[in-house]
C-alpha atoms as a PDB file:
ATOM      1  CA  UNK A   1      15.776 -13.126 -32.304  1.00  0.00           C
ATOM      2  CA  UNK A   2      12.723 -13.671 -34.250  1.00  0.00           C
ATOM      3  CA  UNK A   3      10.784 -12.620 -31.029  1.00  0.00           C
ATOM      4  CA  UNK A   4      12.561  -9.536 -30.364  1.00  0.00           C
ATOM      5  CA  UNK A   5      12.102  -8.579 -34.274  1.00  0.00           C
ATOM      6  CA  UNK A   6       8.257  -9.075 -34.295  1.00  0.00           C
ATOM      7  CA  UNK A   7       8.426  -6.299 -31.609  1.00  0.00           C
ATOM      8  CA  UNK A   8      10.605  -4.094 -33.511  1.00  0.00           C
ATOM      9  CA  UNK A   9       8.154  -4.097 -35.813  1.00  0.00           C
ATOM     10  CA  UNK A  10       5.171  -3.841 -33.585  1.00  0.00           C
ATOM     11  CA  UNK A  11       6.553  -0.573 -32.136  1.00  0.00           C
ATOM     12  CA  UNK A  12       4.693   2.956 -32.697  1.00  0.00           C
ATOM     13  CA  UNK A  13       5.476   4.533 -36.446  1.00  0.00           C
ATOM     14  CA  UNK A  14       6.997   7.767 -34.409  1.00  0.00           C
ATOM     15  CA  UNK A  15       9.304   4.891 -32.288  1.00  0.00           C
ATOM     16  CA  UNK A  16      11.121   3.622 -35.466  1.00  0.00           C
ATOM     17  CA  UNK A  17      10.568   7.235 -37.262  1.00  0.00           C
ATOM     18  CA  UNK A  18      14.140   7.787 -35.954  1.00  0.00           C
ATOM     19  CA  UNK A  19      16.269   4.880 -37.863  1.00  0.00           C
ATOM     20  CA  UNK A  20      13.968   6.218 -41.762  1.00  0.00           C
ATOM     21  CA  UNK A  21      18.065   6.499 -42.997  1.00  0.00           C
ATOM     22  CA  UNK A  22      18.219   7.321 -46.724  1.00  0.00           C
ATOM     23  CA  UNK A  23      22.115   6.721 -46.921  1.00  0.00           C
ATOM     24  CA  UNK A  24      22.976   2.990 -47.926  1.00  0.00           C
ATOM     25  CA  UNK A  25      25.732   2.944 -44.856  1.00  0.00           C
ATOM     26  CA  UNK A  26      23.693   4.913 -42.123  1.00  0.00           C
ATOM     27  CA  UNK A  27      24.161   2.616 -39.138  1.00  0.00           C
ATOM     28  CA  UNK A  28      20.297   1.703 -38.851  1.00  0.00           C
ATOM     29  CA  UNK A  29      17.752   2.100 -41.358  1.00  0.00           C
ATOM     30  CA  UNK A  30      13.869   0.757 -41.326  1.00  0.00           C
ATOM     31  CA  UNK A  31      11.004   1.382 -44.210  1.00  0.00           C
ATOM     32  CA  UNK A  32       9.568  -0.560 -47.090  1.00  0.00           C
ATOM     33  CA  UNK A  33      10.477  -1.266 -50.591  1.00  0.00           C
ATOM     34  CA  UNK A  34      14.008  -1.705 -51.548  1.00  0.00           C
ATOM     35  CA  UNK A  35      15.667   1.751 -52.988  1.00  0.00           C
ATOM     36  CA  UNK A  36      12.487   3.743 -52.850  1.00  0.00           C
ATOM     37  CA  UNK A  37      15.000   6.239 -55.531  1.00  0.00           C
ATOM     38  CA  UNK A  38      14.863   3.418 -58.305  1.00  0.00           C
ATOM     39  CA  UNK A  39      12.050   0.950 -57.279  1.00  0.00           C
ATOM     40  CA  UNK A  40       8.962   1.517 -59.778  1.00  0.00           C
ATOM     41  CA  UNK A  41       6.687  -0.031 -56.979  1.00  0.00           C
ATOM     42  CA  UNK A  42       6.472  -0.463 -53.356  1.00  0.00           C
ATOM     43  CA  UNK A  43       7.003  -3.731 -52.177  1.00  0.00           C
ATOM     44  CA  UNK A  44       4.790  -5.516 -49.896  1.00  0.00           C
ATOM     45  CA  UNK A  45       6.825  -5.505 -46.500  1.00  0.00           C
ATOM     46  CA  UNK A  46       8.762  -3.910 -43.727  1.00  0.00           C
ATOM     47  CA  UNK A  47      12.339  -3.817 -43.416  1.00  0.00           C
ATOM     48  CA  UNK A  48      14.977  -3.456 -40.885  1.00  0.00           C
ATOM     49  CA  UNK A  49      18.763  -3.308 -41.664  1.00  0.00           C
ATOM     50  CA  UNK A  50      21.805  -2.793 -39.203  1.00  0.00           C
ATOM     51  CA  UNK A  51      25.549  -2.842 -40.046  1.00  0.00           C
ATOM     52  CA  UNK A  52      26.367  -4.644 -37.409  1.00  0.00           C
ATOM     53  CA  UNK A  53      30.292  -5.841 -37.640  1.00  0.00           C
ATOM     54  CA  UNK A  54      33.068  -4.132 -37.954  1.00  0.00           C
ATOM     55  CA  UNK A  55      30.913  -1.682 -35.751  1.00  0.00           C
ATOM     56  CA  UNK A  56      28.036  -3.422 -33.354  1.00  0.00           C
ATOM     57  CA  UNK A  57      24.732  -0.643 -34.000  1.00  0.00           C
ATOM     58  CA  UNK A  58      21.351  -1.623 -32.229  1.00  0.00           C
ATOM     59  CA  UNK A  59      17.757   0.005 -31.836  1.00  0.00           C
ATOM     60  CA  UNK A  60      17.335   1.334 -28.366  1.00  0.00           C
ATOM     61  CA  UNK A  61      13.799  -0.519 -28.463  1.00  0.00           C
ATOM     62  CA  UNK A  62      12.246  -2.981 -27.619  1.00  0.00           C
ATOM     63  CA  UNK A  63      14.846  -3.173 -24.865  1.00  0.00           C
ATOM     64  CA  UNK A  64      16.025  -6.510 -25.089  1.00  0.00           C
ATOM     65  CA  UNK A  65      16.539  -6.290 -28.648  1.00  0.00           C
ATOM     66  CA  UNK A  66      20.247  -5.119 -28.682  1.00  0.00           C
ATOM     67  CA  UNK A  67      21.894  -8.008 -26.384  1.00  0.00           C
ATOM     68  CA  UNK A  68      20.043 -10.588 -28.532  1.00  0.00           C
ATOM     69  CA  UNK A  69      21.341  -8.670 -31.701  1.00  0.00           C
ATOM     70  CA  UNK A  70      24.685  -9.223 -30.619  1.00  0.00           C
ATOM     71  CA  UNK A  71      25.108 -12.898 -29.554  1.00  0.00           C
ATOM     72  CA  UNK A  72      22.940 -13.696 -32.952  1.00  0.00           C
ATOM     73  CA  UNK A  73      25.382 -11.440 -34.844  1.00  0.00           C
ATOM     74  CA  UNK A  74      28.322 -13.094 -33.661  1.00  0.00           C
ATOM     75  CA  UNK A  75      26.899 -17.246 -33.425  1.00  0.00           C
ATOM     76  CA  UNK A  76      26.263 -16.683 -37.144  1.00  0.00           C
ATOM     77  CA  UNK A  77      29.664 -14.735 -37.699  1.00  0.00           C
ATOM     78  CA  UNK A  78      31.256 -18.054 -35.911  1.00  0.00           C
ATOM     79  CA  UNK A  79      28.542 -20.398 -38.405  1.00  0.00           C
ATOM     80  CA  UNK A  80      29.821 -18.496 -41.852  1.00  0.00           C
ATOM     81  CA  UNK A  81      33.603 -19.057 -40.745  1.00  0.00           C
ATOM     82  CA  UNK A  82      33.209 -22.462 -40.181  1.00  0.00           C
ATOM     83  CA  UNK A  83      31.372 -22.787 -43.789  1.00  0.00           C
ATOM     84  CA  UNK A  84      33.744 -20.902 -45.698  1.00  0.00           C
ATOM     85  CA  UNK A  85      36.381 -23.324 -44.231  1.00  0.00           C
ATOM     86  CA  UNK A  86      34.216 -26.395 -45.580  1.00  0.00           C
ATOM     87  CA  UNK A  87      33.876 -24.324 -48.966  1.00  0.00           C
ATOM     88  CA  UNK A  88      37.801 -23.409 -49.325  1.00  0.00           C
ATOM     89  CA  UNK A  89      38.472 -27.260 -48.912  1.00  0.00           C
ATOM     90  CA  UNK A  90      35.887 -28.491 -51.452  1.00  0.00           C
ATOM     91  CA  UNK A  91      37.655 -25.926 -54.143  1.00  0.00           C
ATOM     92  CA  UNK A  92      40.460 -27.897 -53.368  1.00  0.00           C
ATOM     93  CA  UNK A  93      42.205 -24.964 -51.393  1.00  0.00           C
ATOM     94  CA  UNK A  94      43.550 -24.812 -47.854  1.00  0.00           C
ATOM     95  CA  UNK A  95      40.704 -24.677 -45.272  1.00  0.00           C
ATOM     96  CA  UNK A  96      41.581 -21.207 -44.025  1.00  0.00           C
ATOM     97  CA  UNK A  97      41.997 -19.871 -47.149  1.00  0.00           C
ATOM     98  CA  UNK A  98      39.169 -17.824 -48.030  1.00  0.00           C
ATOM     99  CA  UNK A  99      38.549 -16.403 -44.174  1.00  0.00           C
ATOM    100  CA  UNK A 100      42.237 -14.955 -44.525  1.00  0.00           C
ATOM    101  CA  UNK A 101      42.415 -13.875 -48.221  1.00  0.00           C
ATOM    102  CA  UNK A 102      38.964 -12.131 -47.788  1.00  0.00           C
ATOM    103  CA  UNK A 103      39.407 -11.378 -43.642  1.00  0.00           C
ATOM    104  CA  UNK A 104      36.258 -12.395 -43.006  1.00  0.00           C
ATOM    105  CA  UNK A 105      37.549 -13.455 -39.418  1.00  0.00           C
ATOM    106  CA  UNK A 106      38.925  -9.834 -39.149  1.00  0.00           C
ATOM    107  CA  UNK A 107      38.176  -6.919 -36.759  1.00  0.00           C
ATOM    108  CA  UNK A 108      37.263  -5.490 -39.929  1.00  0.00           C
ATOM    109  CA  UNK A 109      34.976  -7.436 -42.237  1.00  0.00           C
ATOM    110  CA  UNK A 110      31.432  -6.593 -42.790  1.00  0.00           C
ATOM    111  CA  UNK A 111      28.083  -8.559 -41.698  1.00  0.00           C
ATOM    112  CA  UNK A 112      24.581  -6.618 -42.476  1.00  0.00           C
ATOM    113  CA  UNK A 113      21.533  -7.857 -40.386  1.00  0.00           C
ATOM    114  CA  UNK A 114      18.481  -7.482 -42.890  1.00  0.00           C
ATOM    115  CA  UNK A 115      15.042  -8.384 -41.338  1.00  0.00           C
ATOM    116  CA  UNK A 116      11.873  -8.505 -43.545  1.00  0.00           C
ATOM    117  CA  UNK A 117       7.932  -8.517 -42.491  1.00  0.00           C
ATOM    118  CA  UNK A 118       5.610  -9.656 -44.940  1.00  0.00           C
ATOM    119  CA  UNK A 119       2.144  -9.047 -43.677  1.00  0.00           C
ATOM    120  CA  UNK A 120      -1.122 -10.598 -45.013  1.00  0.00           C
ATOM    121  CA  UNK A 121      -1.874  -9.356 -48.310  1.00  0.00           C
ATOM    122  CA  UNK A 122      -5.153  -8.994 -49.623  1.00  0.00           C
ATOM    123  CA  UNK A 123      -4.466  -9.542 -53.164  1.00  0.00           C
ATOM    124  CA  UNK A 124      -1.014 -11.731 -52.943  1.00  0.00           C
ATOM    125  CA  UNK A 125      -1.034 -12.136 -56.692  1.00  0.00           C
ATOM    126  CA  UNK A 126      -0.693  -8.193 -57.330  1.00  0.00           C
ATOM    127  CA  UNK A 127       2.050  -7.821 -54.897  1.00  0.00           C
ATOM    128  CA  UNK A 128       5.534  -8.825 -54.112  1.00  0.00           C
ATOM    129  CA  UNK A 129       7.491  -9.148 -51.425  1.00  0.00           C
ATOM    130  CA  UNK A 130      11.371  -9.159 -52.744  1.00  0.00           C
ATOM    131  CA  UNK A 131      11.638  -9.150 -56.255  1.00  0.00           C
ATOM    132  CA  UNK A 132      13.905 -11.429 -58.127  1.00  0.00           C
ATOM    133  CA  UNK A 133      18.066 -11.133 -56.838  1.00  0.00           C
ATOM    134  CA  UNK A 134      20.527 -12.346 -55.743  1.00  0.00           C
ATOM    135  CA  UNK A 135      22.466 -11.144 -52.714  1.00  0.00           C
ATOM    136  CA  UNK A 136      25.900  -9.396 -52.103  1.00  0.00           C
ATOM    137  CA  UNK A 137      28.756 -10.880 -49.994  1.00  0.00           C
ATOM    138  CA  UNK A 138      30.094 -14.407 -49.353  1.00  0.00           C
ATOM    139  CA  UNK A 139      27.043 -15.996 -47.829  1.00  0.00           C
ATOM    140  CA  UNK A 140      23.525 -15.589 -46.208  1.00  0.00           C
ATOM    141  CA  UNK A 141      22.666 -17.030 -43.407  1.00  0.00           C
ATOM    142  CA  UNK A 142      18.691 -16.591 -43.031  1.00  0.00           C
ATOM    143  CA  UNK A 143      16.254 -18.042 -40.468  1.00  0.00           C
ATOM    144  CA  UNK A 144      12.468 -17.695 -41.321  1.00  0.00           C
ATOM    145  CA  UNK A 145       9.036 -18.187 -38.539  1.00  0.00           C
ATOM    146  CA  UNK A 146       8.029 -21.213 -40.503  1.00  0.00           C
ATOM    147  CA  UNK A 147       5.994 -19.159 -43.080  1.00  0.00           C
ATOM    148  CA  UNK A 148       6.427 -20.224 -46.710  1.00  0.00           C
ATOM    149  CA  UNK A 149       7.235 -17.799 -49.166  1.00  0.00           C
ATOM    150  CA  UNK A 150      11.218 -17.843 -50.260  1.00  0.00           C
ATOM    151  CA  UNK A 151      11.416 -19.189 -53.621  1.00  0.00           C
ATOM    152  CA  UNK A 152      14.353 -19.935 -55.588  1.00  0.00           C
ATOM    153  CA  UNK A 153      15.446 -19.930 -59.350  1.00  0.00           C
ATOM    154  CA  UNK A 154      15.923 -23.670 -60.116  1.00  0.00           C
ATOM    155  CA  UNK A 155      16.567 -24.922 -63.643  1.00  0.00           C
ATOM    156  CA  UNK A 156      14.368 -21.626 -65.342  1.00  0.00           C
ATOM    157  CA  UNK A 157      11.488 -22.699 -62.462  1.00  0.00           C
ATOM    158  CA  UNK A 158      10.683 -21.217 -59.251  1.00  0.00           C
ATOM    159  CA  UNK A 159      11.031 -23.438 -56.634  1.00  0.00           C
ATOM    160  CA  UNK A 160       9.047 -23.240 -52.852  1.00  0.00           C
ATOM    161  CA  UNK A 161      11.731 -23.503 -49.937  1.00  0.00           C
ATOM    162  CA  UNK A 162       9.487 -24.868 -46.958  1.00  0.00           C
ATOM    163  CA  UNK A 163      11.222 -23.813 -43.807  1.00  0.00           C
ATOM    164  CA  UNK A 164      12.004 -26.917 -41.783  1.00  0.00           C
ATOM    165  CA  UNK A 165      11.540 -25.819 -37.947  1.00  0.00           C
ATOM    166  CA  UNK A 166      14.998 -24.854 -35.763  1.00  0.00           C
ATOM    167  CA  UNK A 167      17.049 -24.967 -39.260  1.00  0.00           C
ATOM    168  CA  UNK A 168      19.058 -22.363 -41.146  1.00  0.00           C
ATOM    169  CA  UNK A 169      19.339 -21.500 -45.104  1.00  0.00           C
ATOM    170  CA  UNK A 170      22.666 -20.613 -46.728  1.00  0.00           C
ATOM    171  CA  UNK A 171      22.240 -18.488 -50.018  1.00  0.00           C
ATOM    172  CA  UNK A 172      25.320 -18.293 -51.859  1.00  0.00           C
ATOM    173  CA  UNK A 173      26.342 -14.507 -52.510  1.00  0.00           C
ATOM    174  CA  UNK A 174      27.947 -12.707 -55.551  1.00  0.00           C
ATOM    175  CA  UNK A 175      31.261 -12.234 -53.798  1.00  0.00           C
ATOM    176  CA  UNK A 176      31.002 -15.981 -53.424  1.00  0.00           C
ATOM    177  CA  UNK A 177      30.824 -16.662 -57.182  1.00  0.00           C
ATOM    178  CA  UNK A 178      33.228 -13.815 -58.229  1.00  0.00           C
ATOM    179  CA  UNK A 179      35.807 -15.227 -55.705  1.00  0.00           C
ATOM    180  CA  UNK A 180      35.856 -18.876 -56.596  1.00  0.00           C
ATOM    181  CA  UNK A 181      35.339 -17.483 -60.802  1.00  0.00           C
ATOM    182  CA  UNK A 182      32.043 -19.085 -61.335  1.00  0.00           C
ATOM    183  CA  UNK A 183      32.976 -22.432 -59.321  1.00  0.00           C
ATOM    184  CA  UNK A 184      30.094 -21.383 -57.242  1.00  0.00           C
ATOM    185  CA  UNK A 185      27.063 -19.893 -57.869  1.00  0.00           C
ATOM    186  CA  UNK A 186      25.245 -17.224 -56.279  1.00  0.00           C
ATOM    187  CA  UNK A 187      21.754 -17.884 -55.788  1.00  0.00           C
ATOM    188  CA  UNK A 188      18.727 -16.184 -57.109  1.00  0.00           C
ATOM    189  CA  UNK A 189      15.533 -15.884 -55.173  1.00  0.00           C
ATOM    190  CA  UNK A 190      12.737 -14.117 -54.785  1.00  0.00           C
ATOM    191  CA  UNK A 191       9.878 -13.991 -51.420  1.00  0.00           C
ATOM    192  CA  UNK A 192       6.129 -14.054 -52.148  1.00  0.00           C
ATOM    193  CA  UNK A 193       3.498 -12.729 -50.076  1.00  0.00           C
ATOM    194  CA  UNK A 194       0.155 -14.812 -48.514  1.00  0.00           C
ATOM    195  CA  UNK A 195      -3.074 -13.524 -47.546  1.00  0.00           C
ATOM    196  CA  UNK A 196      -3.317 -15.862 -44.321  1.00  0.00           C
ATOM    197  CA  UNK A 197      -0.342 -15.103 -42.184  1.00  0.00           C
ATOM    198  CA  UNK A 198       2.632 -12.590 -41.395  1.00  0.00           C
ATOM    199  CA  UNK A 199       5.808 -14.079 -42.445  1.00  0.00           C
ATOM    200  CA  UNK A 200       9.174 -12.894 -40.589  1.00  0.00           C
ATOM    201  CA  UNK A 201      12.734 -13.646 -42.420  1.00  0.00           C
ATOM    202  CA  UNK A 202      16.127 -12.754 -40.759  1.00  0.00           C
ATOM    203  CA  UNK A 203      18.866 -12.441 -42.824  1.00  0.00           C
ATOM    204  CA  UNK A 204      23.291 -12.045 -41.965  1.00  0.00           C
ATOM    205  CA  UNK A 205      24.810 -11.195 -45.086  1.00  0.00           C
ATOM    206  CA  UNK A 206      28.576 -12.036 -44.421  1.00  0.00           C
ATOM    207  CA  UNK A 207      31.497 -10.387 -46.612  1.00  0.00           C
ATOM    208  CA  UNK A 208      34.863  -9.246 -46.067  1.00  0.00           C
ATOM    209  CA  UNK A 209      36.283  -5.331 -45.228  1.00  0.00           C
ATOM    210  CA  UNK A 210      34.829  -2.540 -47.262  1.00  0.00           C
ATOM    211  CA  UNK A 211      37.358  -1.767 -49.063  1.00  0.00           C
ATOM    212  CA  UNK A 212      38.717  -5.239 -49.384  1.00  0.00           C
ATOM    213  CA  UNK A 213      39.043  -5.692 -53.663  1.00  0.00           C
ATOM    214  CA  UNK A 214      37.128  -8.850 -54.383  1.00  0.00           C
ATOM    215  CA  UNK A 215      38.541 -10.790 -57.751  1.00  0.00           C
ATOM    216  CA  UNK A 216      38.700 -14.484 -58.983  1.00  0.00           C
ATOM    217  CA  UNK A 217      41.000 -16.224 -56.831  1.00  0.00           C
ATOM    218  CA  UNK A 218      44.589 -16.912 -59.029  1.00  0.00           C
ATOM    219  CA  UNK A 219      44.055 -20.210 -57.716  1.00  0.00           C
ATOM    220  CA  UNK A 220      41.030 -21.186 -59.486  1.00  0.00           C
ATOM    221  CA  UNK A 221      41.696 -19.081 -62.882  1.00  0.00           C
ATOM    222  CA  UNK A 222      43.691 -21.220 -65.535  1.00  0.00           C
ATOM    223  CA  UNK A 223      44.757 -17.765 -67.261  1.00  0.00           C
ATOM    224  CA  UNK A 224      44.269 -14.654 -68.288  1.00  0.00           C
ATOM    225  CA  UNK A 225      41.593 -15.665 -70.603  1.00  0.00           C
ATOM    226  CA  UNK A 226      39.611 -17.707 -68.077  1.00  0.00           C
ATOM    227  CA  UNK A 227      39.165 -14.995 -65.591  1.00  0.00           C
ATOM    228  CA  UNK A 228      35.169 -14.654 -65.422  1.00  0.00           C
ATOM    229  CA  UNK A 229      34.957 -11.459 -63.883  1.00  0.00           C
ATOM    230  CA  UNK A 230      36.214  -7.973 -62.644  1.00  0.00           C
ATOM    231  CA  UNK A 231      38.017  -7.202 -59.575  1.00  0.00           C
ATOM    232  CA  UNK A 232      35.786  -4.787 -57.689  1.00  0.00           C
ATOM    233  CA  UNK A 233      35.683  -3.883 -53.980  1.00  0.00           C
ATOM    234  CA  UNK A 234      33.347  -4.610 -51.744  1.00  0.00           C
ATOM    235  CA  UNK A 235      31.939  -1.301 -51.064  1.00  0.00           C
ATOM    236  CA  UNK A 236      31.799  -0.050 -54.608  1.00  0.00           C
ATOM    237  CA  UNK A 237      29.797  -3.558 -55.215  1.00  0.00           C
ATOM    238  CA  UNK A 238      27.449  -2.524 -52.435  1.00  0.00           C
ATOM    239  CA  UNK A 239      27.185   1.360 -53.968  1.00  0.00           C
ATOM    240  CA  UNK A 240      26.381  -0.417 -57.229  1.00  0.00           C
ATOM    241  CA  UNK A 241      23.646  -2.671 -56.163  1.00  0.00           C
ATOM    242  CA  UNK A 242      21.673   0.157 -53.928  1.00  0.00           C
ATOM    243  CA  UNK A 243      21.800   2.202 -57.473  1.00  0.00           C
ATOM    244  CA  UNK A 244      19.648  -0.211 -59.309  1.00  0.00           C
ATOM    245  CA  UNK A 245      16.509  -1.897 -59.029  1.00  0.00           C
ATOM    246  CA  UNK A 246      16.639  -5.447 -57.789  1.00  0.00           C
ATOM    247  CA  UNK A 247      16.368  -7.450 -61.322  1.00  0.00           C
ATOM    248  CA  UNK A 248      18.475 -10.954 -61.168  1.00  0.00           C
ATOM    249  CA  UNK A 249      22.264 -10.808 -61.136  1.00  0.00           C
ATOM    250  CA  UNK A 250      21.979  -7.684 -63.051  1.00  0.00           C
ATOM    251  CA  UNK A 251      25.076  -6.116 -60.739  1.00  0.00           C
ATOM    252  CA  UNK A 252      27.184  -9.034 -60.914  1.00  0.00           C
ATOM    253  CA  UNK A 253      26.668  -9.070 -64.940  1.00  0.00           C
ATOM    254  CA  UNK A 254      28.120  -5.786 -64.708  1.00  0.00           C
ATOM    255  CA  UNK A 255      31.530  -7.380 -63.741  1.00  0.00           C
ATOM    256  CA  UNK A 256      31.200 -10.475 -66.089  1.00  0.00           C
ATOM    257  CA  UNK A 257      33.848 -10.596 -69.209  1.00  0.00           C
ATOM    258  CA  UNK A 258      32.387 -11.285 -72.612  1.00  0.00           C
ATOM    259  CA  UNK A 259      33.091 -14.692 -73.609  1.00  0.00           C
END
């Protein structure tokens, strides 16, 4: 997968001139920065992002790129089942229950491929390559070259992740902590660019049906007046985040109640 990206990227500007979508759902879209609309700087590094589940979308090059797409889409589809099943039990909830409540195992949920180039930068302390956020969804699943540059928000300090080789990182998403009312937290990080080396990041952001409404689970809310956050759905969440800048958790603070 990480292969077939690096030739995405390596193909001719008028090759991937096609998939330049401006609509947050077009099937495939490819540029730089975030939401060029609201971002107040470019941001050092390419991106590529395909809605891959409930409908399977692929770049017609580089021409192996579409069967790999698929049986990466659907091993980590299989990998964010199986650790929603391990999460349900730990909040002390039957193992199935947030795949069904949420049908994440459904013909219908959602799962966004997001692949990011970072190349060389001359001056890596002027630039940025993903500002602070965190992400949408139930859970990340991201796979990196072995470049360093994810850091995440630990205790107020920023933290280095160093990519151990063959492994995979699971962020936390937003849906995650709305669903389980603050029991879990979704994760803020941030990537940093390097003036030495290109660094490649694949991420599978995993979250029920579009129009699936997302609230604290009854299960995990005491009452009325323990209920952290707002019911929203899942695309409206999506709509909301692509109208801002990335800045923290500022979407999900949106939906928080005053306590």
């Amino acid at each position: 997968m990480v292969r077939e990206t690096e030739s995405f990227f390596d193909l001719r500007g008028e090759e991937k001139k096609q998939y330049a979508g401006k609509k947050l759902f077009d099937p495939i879209r490819c540029g730089t920065s975030f939401n060029a609309n609201v971002d107040k700087t470019l941001l050092w590094r390419d991106y590529l992002k395909i809605h891959v589940h409930p409908h399977f979308n692929a770049p017609a090059k580089p021409s192996g790129f579409s069967k790999v797409l698929q049986e990466y889409c659907e091993k980590t589809r299989e990998m964010a089942s199986e650790l929603l099943r391990g999460i349900s039990e730990s909040l002390g909830l039957e193992e199935r229950y947030i795949n069904e409540k949420l049908g994440v195992e459904s013909s219908e949920s959602h799962q966004l491929f997001v692949a990011n180039m970072y190349p060389p930068c001359p001056q890596p302390e002027l630039a940025m390559g993903l500002p602070p956020h965190s992400d949408h969804g139930l859970l990340t699943i991201l796979m990196q070259n072995g470049i360093q540059g994810l850091q995440v928000m630990h205790k107020g300090k920023w933290v280095h992740i160093n990519p151990l080789p063959n492994s995979f990182l699971v962020n936390t998403g937003d849906h995650m902590e709305i669903l389980t009312n603050g029991k879990y937290k979704s994760v803020v990080h941030r990537a940093v660019v390097n003036n030495k080396a290109t660094r490649i990041s694949i991420g599978t952001a995993h979250g029920p049906p579009l129009d699936t409404l997302v609230s604290p689970a009854k299960e995990l809310v005491a009452d009325d007046a323990d209920q952290a956050y707002l019911g929203i759905t899942y695309r409206n969440y999506l709509e909301l985040q692509q109208s801002k800048s990335l800045s923290g958790k500022s979407c999900l603070d949106r939906l928080r109640f005053s306590m």
